[in-house]
C-alpha atoms as a PDB file:
ATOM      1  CA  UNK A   1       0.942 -68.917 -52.907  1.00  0.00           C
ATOM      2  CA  UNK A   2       2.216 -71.780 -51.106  1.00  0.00           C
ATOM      3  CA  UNK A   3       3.706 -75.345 -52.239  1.00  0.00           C
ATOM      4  CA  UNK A   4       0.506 -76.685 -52.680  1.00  0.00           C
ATOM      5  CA  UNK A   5      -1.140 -74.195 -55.158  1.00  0.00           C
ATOM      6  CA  UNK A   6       2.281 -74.928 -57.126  1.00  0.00           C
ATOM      7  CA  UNK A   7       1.978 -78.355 -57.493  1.00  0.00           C
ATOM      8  CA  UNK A   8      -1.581 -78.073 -58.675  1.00  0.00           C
ATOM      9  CA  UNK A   9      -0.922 -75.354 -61.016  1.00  0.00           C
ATOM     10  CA  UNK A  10       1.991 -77.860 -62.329  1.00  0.00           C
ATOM     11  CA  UNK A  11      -0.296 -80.879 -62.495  1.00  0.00           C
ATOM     12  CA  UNK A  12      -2.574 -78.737 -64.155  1.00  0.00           C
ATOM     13  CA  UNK A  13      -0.316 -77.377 -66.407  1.00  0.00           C
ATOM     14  CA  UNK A  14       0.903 -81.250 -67.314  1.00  0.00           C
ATOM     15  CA  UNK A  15      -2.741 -82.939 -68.470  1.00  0.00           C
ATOM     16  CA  UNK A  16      -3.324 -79.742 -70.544  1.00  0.00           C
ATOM     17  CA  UNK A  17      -0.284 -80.734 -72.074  1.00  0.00           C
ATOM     18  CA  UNK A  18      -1.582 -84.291 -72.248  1.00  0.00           C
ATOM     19  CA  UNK A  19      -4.875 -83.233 -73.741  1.00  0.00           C
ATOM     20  CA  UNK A  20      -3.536 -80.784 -76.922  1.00  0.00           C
ATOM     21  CA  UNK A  21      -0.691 -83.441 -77.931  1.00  0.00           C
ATOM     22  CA  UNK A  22      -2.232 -86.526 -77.481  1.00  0.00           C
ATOM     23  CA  UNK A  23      -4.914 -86.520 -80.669  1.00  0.00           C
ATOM     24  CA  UNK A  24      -1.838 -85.599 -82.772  1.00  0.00           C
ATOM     25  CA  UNK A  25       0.524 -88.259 -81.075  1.00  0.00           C
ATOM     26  CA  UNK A  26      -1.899 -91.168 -81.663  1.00  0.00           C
ATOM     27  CA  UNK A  27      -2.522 -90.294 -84.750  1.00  0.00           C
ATOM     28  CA  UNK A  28       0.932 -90.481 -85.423  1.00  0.00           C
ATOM     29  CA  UNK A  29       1.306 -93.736 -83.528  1.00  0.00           C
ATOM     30  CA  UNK A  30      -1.633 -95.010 -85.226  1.00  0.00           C
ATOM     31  CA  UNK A  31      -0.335 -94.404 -89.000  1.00  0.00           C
ATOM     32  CA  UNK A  32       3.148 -96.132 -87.690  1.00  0.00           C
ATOM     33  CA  UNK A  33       1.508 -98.779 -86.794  1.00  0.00           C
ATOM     34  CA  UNK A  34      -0.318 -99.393 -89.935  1.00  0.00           C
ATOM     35  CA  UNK A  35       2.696 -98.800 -91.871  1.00  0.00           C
ATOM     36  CA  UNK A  36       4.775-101.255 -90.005  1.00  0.00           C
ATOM     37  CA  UNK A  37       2.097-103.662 -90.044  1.00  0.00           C
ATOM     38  CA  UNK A  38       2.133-103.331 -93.979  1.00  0.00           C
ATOM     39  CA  UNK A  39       5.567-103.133 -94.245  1.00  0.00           C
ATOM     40  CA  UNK A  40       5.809-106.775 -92.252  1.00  0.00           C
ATOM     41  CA  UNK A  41       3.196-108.040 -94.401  1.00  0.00           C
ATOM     42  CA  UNK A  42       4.804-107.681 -97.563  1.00  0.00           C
ATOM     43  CA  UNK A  43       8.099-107.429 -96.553  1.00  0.00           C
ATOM     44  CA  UNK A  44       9.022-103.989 -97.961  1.00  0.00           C
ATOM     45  CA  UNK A  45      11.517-102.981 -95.246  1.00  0.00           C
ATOM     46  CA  UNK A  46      11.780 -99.281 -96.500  1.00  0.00           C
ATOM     47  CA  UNK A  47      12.914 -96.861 -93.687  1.00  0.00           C
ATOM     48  CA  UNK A  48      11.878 -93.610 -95.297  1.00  0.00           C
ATOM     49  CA  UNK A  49       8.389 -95.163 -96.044  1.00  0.00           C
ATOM     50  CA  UNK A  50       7.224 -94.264 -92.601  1.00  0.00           C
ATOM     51  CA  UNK A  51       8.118 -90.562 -92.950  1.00  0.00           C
ATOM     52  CA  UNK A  52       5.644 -89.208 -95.368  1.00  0.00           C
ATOM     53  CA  UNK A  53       2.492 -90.586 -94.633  1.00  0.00           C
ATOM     54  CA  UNK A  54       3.178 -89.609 -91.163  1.00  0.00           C
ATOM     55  CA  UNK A  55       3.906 -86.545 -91.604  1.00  0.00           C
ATOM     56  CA  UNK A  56       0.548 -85.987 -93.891  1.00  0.00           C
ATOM     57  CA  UNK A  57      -1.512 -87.173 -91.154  1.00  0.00           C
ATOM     58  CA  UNK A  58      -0.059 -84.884 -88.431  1.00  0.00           C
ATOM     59  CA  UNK A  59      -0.805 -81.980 -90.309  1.00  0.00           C
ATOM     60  CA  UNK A  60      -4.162 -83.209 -90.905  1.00  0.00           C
ATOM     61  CA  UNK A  61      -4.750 -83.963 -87.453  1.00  0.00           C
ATOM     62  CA  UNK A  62      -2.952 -80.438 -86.374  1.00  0.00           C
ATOM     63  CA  UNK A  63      -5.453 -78.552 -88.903  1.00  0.00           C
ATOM     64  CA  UNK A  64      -8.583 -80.665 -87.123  1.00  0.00           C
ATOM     65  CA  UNK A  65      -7.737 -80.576 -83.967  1.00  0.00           C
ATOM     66  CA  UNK A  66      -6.423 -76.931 -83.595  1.00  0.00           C
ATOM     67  CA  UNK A  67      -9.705 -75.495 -82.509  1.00  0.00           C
ATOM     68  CA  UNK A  68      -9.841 -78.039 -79.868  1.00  0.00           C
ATOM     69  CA  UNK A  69      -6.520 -77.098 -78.604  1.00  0.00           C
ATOM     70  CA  UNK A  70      -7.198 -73.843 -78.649  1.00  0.00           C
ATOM     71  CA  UNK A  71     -10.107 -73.960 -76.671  1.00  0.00           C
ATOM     72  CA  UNK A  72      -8.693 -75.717 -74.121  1.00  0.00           C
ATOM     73  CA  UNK A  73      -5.426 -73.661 -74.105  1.00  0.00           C
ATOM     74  CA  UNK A  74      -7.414 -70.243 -73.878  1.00  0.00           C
ATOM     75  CA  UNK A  75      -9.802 -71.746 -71.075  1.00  0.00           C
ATOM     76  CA  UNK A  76      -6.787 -73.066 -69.043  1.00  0.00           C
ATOM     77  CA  UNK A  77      -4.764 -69.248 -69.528  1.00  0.00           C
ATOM     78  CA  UNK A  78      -8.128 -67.955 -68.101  1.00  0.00           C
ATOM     79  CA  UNK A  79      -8.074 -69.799 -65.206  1.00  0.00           C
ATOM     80  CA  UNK A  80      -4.268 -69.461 -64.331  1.00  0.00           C
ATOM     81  CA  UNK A  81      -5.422 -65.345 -65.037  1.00  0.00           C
ATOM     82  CA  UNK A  82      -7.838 -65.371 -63.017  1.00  0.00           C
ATOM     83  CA  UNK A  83      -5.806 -67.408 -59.891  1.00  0.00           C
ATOM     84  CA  UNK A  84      -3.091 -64.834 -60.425  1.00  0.00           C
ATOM     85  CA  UNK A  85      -5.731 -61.872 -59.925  1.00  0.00           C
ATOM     86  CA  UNK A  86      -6.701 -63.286 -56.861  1.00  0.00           C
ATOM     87  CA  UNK A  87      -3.542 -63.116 -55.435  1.00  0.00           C
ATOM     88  CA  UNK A  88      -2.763 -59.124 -55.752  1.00  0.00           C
END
């Protein structure tokens, strides 16, 4: 294995990342920015108002997207499995 099948696993290894955390992280970012739109609309300036509806929509969006990530988790460990056979 040289430097180059490193970096590639790496990269790899980086927009899996990308792919499983970004539904839940917009969704997150999308209820904030709701939130502090409403909150700036009617001036309620509540810090702790963020924090619950937030944290209800991440767990939704866990729950819906958790076959998706799993999918693409499993796929990616069979691929890095089957490099690493290869090799011996």
């Amino acid at each position: 294995m040289n430097e180059a099948d490193v970096l590639e696993i790496a990269q790899s290894a980086l927009w899996i990342i990308l792919k499983t955390a970004g539904p839940i992280m917009m969704s997150g970012l999308f209820v904030g920015l709701i939130i502090a739109l409403f909150q700036a609309l009617t001036t309620i300036q509540e810090m702790t108002l963020t924090f619950v509806p937030k944290i209800i929509v991440i767990f939704i969006a866990i729950v819906a997207f958790l076959p998706y990530m799993m999918t693409t988790v499993i796929e990616y460990s069979h691929t890095l499995f089957d490099r690493i056979a290869t090799l011996g």
